[in-house]
C-alpha atoms as a PDB file:
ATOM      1  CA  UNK A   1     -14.132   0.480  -9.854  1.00  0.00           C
ATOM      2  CA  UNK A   2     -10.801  -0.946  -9.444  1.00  0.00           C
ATOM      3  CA  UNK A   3     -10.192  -4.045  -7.253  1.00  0.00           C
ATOM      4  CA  UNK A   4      -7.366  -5.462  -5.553  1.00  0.00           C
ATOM      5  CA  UNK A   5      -7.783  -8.730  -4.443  1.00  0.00           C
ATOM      6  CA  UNK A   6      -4.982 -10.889  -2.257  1.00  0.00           C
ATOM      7  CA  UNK A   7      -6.215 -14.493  -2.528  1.00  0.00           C
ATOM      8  CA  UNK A   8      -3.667 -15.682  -0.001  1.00  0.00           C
ATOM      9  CA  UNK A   9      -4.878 -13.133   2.975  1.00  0.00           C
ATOM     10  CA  UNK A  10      -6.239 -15.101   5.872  1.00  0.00           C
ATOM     11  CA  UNK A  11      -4.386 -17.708   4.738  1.00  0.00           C
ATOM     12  CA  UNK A  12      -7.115 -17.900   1.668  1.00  0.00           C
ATOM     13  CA  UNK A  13      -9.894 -19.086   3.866  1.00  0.00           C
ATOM     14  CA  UNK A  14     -11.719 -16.273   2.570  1.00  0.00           C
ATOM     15  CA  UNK A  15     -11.561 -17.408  -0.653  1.00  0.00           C
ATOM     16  CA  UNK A  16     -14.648 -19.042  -1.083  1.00  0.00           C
ATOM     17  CA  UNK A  17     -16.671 -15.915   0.255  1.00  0.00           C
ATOM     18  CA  UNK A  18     -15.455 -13.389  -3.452  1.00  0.00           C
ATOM     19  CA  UNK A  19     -17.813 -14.168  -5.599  1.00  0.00           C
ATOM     20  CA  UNK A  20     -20.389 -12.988  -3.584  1.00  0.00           C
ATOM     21  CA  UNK A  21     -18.429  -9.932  -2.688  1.00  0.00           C
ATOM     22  CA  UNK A  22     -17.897  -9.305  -6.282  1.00  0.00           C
ATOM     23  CA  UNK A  23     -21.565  -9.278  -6.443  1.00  0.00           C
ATOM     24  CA  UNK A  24     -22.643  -6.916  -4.085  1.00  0.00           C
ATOM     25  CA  UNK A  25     -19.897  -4.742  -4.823  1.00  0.00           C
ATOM     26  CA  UNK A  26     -21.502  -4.850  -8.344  1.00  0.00           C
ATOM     27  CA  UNK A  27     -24.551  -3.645  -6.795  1.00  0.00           C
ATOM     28  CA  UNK A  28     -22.785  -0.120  -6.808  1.00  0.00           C
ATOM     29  CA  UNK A  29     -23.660   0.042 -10.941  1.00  0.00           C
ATOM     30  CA  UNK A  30     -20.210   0.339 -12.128  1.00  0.00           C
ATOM     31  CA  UNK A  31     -18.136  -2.056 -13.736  1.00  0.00           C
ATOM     32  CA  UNK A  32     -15.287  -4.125 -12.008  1.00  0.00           C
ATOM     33  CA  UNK A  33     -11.915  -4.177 -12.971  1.00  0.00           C
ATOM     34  CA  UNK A  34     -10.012  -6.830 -11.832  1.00  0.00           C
ATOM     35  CA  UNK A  35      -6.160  -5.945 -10.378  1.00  0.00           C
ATOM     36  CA  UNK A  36      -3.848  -8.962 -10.953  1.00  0.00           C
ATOM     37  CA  UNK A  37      -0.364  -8.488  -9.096  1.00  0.00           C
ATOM     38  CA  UNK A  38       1.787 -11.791  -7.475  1.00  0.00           C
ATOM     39  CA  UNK A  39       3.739  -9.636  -5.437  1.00  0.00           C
ATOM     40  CA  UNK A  40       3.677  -6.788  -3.122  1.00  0.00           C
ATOM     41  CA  UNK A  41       5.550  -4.455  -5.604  1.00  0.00           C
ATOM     42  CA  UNK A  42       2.728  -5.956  -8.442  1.00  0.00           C
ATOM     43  CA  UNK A  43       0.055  -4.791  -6.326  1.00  0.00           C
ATOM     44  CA  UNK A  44       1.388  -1.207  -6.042  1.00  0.00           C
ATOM     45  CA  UNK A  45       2.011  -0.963  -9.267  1.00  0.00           C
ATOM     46  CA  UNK A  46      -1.656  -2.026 -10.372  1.00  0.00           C
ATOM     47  CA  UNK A  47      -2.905   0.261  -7.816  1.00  0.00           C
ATOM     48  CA  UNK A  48      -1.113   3.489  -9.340  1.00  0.00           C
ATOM     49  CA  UNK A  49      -1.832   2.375 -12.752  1.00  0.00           C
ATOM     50  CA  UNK A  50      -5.360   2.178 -12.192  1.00  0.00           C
ATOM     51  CA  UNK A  51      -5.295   5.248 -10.614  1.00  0.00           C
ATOM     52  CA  UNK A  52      -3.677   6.773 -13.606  1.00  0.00           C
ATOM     53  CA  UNK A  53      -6.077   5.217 -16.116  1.00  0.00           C
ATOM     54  CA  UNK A  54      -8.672   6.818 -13.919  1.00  0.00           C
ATOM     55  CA  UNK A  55     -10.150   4.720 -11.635  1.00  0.00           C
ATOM     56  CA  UNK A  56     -13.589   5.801  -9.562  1.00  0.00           C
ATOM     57  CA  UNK A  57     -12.309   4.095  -6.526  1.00  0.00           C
ATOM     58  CA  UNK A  58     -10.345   1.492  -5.164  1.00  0.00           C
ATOM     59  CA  UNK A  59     -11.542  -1.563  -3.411  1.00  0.00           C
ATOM     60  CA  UNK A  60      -8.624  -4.218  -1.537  1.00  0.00           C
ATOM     61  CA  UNK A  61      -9.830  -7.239  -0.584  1.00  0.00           C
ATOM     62  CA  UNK A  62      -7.584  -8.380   2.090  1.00  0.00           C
ATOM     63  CA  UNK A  63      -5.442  -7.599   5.035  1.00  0.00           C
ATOM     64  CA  UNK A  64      -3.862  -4.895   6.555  1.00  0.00           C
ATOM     65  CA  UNK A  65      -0.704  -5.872   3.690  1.00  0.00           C
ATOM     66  CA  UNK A  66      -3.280  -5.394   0.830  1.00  0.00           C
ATOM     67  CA  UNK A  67      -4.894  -1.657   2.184  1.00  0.00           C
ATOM     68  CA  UNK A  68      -0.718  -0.913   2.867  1.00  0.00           C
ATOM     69  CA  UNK A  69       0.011  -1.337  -1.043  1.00  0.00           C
ATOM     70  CA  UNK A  70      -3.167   0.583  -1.889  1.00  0.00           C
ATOM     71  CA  UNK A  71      -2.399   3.857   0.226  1.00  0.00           C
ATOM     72  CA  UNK A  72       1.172   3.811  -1.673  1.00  0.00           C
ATOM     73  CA  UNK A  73      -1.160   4.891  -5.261  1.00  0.00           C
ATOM     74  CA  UNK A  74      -4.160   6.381  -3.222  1.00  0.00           C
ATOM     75  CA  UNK A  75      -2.497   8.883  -1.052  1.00  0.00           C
ATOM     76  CA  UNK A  76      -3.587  12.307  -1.413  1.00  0.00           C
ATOM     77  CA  UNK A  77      -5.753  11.592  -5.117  1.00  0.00           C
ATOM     78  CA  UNK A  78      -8.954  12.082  -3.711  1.00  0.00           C
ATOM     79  CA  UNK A  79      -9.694   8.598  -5.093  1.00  0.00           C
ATOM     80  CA  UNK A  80     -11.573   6.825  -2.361  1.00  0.00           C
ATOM     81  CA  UNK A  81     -10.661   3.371  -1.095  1.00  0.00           C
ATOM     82  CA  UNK A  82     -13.190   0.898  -0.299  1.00  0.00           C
ATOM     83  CA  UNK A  83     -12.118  -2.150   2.121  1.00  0.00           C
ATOM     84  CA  UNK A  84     -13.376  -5.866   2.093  1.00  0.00           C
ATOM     85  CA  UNK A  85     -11.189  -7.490   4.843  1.00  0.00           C
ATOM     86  CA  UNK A  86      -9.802 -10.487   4.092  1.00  0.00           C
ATOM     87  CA  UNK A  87      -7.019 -10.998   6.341  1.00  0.00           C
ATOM     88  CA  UNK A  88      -5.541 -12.292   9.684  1.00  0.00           C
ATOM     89  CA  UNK A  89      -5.809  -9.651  12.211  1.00  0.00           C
ATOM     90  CA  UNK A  90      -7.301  -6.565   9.804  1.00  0.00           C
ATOM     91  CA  UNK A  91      -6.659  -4.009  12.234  1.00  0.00           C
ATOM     92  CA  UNK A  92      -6.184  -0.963   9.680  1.00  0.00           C
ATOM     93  CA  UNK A  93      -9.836  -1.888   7.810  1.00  0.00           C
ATOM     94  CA  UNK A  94     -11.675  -1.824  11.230  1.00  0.00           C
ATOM     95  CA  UNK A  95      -9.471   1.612  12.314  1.00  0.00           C
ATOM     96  CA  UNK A  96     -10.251   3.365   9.416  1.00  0.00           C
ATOM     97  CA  UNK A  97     -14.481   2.069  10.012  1.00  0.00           C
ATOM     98  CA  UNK A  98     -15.030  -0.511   7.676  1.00  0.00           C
ATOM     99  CA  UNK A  99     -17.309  -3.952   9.349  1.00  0.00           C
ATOM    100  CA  UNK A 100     -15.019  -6.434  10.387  1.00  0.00           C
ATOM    101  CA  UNK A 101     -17.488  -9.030   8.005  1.00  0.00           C
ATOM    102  CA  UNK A 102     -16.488  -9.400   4.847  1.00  0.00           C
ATOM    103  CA  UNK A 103     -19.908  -9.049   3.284  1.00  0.00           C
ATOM    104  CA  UNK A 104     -21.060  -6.351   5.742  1.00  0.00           C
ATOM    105  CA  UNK A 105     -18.006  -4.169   4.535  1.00  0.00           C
ATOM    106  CA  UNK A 106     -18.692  -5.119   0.759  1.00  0.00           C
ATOM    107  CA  UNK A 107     -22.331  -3.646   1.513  1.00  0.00           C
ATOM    108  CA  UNK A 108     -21.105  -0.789   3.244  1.00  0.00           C
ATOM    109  CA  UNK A 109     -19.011   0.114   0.321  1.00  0.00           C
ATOM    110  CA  UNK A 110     -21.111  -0.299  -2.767  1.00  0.00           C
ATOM    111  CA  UNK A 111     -23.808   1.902  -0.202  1.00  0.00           C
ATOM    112  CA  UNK A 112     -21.243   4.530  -0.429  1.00  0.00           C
ATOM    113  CA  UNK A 113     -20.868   4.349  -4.310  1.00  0.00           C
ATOM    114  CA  UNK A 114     -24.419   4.804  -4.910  1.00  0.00           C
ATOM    115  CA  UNK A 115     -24.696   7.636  -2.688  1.00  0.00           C
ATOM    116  CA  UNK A 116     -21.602   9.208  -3.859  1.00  0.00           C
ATOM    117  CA  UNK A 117     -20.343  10.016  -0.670  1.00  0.00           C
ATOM    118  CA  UNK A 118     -17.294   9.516   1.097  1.00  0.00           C
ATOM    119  CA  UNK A 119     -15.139  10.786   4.196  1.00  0.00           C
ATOM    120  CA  UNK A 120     -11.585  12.016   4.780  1.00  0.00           C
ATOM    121  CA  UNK A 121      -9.019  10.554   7.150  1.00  0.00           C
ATOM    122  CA  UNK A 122      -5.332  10.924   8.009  1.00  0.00           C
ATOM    123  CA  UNK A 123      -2.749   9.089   6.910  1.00  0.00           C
ATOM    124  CA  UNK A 124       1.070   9.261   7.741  1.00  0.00           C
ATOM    125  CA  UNK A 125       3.833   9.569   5.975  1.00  0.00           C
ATOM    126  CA  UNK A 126       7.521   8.231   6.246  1.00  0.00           C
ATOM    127  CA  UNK A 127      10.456  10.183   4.967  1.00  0.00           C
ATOM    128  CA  UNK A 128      13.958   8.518   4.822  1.00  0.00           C
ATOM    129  CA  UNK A 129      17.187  10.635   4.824  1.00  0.00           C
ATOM    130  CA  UNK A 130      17.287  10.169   0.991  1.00  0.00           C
ATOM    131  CA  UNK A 131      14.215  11.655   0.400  1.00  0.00           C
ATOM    132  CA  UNK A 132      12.705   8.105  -0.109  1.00  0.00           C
ATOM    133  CA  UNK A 133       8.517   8.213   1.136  1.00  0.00           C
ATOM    134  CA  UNK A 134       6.165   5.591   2.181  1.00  0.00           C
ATOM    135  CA  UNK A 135       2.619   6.097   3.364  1.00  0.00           C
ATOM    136  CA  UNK A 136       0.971   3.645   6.517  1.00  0.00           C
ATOM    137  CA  UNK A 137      -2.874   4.030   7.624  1.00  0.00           C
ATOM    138  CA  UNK A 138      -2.334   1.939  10.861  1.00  0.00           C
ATOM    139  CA  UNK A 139       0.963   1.597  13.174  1.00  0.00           C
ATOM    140  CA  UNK A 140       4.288   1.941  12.721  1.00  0.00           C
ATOM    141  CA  UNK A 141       6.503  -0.219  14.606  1.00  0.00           C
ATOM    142  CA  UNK A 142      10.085   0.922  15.566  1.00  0.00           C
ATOM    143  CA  UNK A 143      11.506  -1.228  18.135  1.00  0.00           C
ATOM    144  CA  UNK A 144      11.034  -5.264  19.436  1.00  0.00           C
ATOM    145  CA  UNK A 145       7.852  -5.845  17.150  1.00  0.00           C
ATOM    146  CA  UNK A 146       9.803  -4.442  14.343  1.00  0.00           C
ATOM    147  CA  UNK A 147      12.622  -6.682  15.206  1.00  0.00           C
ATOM    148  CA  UNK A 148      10.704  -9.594  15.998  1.00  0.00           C
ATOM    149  CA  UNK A 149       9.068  -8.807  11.951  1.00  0.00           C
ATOM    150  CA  UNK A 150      12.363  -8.741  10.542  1.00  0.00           C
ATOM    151  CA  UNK A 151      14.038 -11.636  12.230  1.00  0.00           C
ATOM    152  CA  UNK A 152      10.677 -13.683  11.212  1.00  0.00           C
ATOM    153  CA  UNK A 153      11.176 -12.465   7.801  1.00  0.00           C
ATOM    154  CA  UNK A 154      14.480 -13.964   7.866  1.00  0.00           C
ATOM    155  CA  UNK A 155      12.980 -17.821   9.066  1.00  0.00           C
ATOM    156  CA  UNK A 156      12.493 -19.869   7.023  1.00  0.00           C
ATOM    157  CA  UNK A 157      11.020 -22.558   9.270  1.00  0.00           C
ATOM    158  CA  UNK A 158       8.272 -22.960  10.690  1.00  0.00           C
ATOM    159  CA  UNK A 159       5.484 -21.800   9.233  1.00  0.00           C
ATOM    160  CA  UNK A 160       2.711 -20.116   9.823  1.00  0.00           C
ATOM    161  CA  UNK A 161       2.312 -18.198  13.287  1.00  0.00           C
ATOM    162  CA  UNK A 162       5.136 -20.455  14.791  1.00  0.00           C
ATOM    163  CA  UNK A 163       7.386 -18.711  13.018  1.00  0.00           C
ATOM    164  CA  UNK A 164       6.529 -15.520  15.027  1.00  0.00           C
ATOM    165  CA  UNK A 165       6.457 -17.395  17.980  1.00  0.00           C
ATOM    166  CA  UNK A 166      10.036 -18.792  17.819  1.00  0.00           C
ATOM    167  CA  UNK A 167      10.973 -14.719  16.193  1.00  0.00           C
ATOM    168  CA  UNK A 168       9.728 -13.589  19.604  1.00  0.00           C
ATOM    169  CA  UNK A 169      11.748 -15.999  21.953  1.00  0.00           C
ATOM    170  CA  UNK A 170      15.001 -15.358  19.891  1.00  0.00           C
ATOM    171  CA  UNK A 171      14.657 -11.931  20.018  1.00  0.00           C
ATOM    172  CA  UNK A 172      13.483 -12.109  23.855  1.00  0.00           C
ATOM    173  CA  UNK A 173      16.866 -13.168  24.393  1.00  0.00           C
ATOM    174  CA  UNK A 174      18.442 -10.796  23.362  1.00  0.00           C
ATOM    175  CA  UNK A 175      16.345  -7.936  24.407  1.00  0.00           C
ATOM    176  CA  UNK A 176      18.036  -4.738  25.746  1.00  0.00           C
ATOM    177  CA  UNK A 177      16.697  -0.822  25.303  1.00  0.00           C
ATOM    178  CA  UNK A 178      18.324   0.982  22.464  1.00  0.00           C
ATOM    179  CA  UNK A 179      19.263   4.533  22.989  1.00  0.00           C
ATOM    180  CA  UNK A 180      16.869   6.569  20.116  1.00  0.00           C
ATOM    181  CA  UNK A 181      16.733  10.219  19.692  1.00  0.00           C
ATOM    182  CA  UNK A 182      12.634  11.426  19.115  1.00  0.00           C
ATOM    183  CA  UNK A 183      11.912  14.781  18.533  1.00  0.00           C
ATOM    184  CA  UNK A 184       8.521  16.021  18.560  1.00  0.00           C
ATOM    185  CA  UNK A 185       7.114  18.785  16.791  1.00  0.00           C
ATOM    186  CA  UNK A 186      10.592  19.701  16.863  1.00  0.00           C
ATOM    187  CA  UNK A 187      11.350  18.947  20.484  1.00  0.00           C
ATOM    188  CA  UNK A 188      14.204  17.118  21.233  1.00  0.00           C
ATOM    189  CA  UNK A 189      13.614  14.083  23.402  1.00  0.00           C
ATOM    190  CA  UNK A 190      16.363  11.237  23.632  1.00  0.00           C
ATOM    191  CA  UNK A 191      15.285   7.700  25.353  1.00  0.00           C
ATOM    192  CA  UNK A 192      16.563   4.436  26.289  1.00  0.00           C
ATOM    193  CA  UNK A 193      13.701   2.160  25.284  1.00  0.00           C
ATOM    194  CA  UNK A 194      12.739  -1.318  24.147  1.00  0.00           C
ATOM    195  CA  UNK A 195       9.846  -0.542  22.178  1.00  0.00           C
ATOM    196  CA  UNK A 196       8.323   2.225  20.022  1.00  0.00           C
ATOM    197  CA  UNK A 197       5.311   2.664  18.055  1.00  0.00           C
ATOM    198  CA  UNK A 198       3.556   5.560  15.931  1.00  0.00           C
ATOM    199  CA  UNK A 199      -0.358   4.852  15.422  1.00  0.00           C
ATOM    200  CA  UNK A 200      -2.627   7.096  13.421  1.00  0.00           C
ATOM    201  CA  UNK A 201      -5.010   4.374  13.830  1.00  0.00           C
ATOM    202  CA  UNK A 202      -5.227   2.154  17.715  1.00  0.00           C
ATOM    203  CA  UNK A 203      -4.530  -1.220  17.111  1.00  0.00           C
ATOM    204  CA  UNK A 204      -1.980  -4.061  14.887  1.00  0.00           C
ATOM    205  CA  UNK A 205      -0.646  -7.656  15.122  1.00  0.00           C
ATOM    206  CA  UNK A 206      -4.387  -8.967  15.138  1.00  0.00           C
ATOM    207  CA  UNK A 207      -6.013  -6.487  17.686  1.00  0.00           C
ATOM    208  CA  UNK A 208      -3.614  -5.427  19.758  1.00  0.00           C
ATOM    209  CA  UNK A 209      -4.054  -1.735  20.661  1.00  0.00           C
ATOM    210  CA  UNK A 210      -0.826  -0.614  21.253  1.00  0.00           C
ATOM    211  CA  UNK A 211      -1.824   3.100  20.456  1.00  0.00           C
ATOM    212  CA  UNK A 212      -4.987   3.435  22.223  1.00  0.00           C
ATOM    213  CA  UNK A 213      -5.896   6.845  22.130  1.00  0.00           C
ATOM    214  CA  UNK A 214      -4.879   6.563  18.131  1.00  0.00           C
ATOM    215  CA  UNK A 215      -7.449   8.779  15.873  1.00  0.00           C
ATOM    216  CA  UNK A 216      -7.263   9.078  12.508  1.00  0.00           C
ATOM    217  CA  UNK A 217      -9.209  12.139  12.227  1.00  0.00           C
ATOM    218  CA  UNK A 218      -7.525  14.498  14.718  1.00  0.00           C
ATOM    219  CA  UNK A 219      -3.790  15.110  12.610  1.00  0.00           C
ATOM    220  CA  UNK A 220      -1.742  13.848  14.951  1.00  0.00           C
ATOM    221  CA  UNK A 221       0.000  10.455  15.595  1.00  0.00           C
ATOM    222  CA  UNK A 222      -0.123   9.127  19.021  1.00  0.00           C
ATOM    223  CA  UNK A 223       3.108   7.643  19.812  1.00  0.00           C
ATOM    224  CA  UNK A 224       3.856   5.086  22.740  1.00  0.00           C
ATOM    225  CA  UNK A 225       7.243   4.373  24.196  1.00  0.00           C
ATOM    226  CA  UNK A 226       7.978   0.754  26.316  1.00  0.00           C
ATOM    227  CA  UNK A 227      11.342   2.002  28.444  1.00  0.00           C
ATOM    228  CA  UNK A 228      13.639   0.181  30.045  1.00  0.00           C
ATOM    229  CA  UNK A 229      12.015  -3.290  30.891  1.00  0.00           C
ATOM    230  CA  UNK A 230      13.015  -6.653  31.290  1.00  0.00           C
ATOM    231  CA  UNK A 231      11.636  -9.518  29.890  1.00  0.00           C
ATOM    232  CA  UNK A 232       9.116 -10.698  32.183  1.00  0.00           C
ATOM    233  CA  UNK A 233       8.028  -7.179  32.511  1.00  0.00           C
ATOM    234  CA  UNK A 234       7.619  -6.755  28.603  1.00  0.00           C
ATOM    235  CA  UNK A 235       5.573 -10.727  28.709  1.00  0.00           C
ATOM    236  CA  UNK A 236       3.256  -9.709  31.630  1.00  0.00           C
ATOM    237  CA  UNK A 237       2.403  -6.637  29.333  1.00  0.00           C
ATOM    238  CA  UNK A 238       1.540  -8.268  26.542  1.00  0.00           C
ATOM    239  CA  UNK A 239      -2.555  -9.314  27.631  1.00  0.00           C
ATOM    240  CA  UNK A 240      -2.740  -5.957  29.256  1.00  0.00           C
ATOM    241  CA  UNK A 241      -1.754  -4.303  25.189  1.00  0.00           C
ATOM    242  CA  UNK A 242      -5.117  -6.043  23.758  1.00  0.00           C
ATOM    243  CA  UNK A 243      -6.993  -4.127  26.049  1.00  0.00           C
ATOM    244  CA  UNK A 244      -4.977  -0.780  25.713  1.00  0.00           C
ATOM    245  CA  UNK A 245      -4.148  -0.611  29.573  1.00  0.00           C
ATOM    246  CA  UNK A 246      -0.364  -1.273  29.627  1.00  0.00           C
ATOM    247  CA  UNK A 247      -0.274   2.749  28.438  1.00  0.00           C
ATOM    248  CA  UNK A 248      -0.796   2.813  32.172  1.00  0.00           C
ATOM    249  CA  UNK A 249       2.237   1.080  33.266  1.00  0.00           C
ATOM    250  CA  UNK A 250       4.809   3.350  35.061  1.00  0.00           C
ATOM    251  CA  UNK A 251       7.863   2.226  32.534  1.00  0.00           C
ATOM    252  CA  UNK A 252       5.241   3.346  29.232  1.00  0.00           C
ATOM    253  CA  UNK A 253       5.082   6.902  27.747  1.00  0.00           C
ATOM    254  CA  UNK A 254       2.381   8.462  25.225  1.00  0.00           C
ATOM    255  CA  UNK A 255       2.894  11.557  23.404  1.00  0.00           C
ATOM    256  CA  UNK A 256       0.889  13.314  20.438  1.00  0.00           C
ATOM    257  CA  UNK A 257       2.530  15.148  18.098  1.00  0.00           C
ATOM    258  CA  UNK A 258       2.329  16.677  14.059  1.00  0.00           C
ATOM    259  CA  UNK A 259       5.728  15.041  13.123  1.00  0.00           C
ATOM    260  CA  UNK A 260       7.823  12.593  14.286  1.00  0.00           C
ATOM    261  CA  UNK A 261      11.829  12.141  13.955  1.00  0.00           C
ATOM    262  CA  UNK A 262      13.193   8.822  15.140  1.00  0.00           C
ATOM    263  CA  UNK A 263      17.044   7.693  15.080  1.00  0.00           C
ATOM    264  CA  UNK A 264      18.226   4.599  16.127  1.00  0.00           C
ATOM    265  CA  UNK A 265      21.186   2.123  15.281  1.00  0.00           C
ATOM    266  CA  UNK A 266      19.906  -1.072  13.439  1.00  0.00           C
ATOM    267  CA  UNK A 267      15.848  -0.691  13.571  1.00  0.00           C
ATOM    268  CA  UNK A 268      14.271  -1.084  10.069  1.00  0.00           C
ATOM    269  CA  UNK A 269      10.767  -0.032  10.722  1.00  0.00           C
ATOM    270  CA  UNK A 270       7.378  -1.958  10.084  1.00  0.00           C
ATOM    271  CA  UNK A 271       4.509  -0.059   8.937  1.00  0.00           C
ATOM    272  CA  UNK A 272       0.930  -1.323   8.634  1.00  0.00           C
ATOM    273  CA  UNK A 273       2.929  -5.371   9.102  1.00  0.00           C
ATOM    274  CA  UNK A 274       5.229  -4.519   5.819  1.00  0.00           C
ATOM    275  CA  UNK A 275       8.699  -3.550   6.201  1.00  0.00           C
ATOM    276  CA  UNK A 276       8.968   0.064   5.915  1.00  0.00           C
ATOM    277  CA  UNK A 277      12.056   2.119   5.856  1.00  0.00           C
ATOM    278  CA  UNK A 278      15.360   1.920   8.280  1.00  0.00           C
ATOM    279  CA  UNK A 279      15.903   4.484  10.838  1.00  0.00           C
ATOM    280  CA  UNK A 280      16.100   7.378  10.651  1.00  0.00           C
ATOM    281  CA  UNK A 281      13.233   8.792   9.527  1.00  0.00           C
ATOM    282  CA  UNK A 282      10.536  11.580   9.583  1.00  0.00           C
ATOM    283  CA  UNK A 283       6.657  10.479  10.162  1.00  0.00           C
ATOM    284  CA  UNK A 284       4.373  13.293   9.157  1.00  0.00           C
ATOM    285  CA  UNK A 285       0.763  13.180   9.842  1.00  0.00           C
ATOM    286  CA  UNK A 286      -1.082  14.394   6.648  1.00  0.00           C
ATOM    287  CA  UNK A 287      -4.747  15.569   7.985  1.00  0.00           C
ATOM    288  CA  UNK A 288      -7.427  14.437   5.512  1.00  0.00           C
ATOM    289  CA  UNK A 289      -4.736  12.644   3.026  1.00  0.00           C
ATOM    290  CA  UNK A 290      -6.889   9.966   2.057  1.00  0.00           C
ATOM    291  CA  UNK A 291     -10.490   9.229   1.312  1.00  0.00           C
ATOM    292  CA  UNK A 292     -12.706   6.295   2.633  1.00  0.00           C
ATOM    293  CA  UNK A 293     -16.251   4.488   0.860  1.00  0.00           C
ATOM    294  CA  UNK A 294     -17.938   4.084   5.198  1.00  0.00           C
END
């Protein structure tokens, strides 16, 4: 059993809680291997090489970053992945059904070993223009949240979630609706709109559910457009997203569809919180593309 193990997720207050994950992960009766990596590109890269070496499954221990760099060596392998979250907000560990407790999840997962069982979801994958793919298990974001994760990308003061905070009122400022072109299945639909997201799972950014109806079992991605909105109208949305209910707003669209194409000028998308690839692109849902230890 490989594992993958971020000691700076949740700001490494879960650091004191491994050991004892190692152990009941060990309760499973197969040995551990360790996956050192510093970076995100290290971490794929000692995903796919376990993988290769033939790896049983695949256990991160982290956040929603961690799983992200995982799916990149686990999609479509039939290797199963196994989640401990260990992050801030964890919202692709608790869509795809694993405990939202660390030790609970660890418990849940070595259960699975021993039994041998596991279960399919989806997953989705991005295609650029050159051919270039990623995977994401959560959301992809494609408007002012992926701006907002770029421009805090770019800060290099403060620190912490200030940083997103002072992201969010620069790019507040400047908000105005893009023009995008989104076909569907095929169907050509152009909008004017200040946000877009793709979920095959509900929920990102520590709980919120932007994509409420989200499954990852059903092969689809939900996707949910914010139109043309002002500021204060995008703000007074924001409590209504942790709840799911701003899909009910008159100026925000849903639609389900197999594939997604998105064009835009100047959106580099985020996908599962890591930058993903720039516009455009093709987002396939790919029923059944991964396996999960729940």
């Amino acid at each position: 059993m490989a594992v993958l193990t971020n000691h700076t997720a949740g700001r490494g207050r879960y650091g004191r809680l491994l050991p004892a994950v190692r152990e009941r992960l060990a309760t499973a009766g197969r040995p551990l291997r360790p996956l050192v990596a510093d970076s995100a590109e290290a971490a794929e890269a000692a995903c796919r090489d376990a993988v290769a070496d033939g790896a049983s499954a695949l256990v991160a221990v982290g956040g929603d970053g961690t799983l992200h760099a995982a799916l990149q060596a686990l999609a479509g392998t039939g290797v199963p992945l196994g989640v401990v979250p260990a992050g801030t907000g964890n919202d692709l560990a608790t869509g795809l059904g694993f405990p939202a407790a660390p030790l609970a999840a660890a418990d849940v997962v070595a259960a699975a070993l021993r039994a041998g069982t596991s279960r399919r979801v989806d997953l989705a994958r991005v295609t650029g223009p050159d051919g270039t793919q990623r995977w994401f298990g959560g959301v992809l974001a494609a408007g002012f949240d992926a701006i907002v994760n770029a421009r805090a990308n770019r800060l290099r003061w403060p620190r912490g979630d200030r940083r997103y905070d002072l992201a969010i009122f620069l790019e507040l400022v400047r908000l105005r609706p893009r023009a995008y072109l989104m076909h569907l299945d095929g169907v050509p639909h152009p909008l004017s709109a200040v946000l877009v997201a793709v979920g095959n799972t509900a929920s990102y950014g520590g709980g919120i559910r932007i994509c409420p109806d989200a499954d990852p079992t059903d092969g689809l991605l939900d996707v949910v457009v914010g139109g043309q909105m002002s500021r204060i109208t995008l703000a007074r949305l924001r409590p209504h997203s942790y709840r799911g209910t701003h899909v009910h707003h008159r100026l925000v669209t849903s639609y389900r569809a197999r594939q997604v194409r998105l064009a835009a000028d100047g959106i580099t998308t985020y996908a599962d919180g890591e930058r993903c690839l720039p516009l455009p692109a093709t987002l396939a849902a790919v029923p059944g593309a991964l396996a999960v230890l729940t």
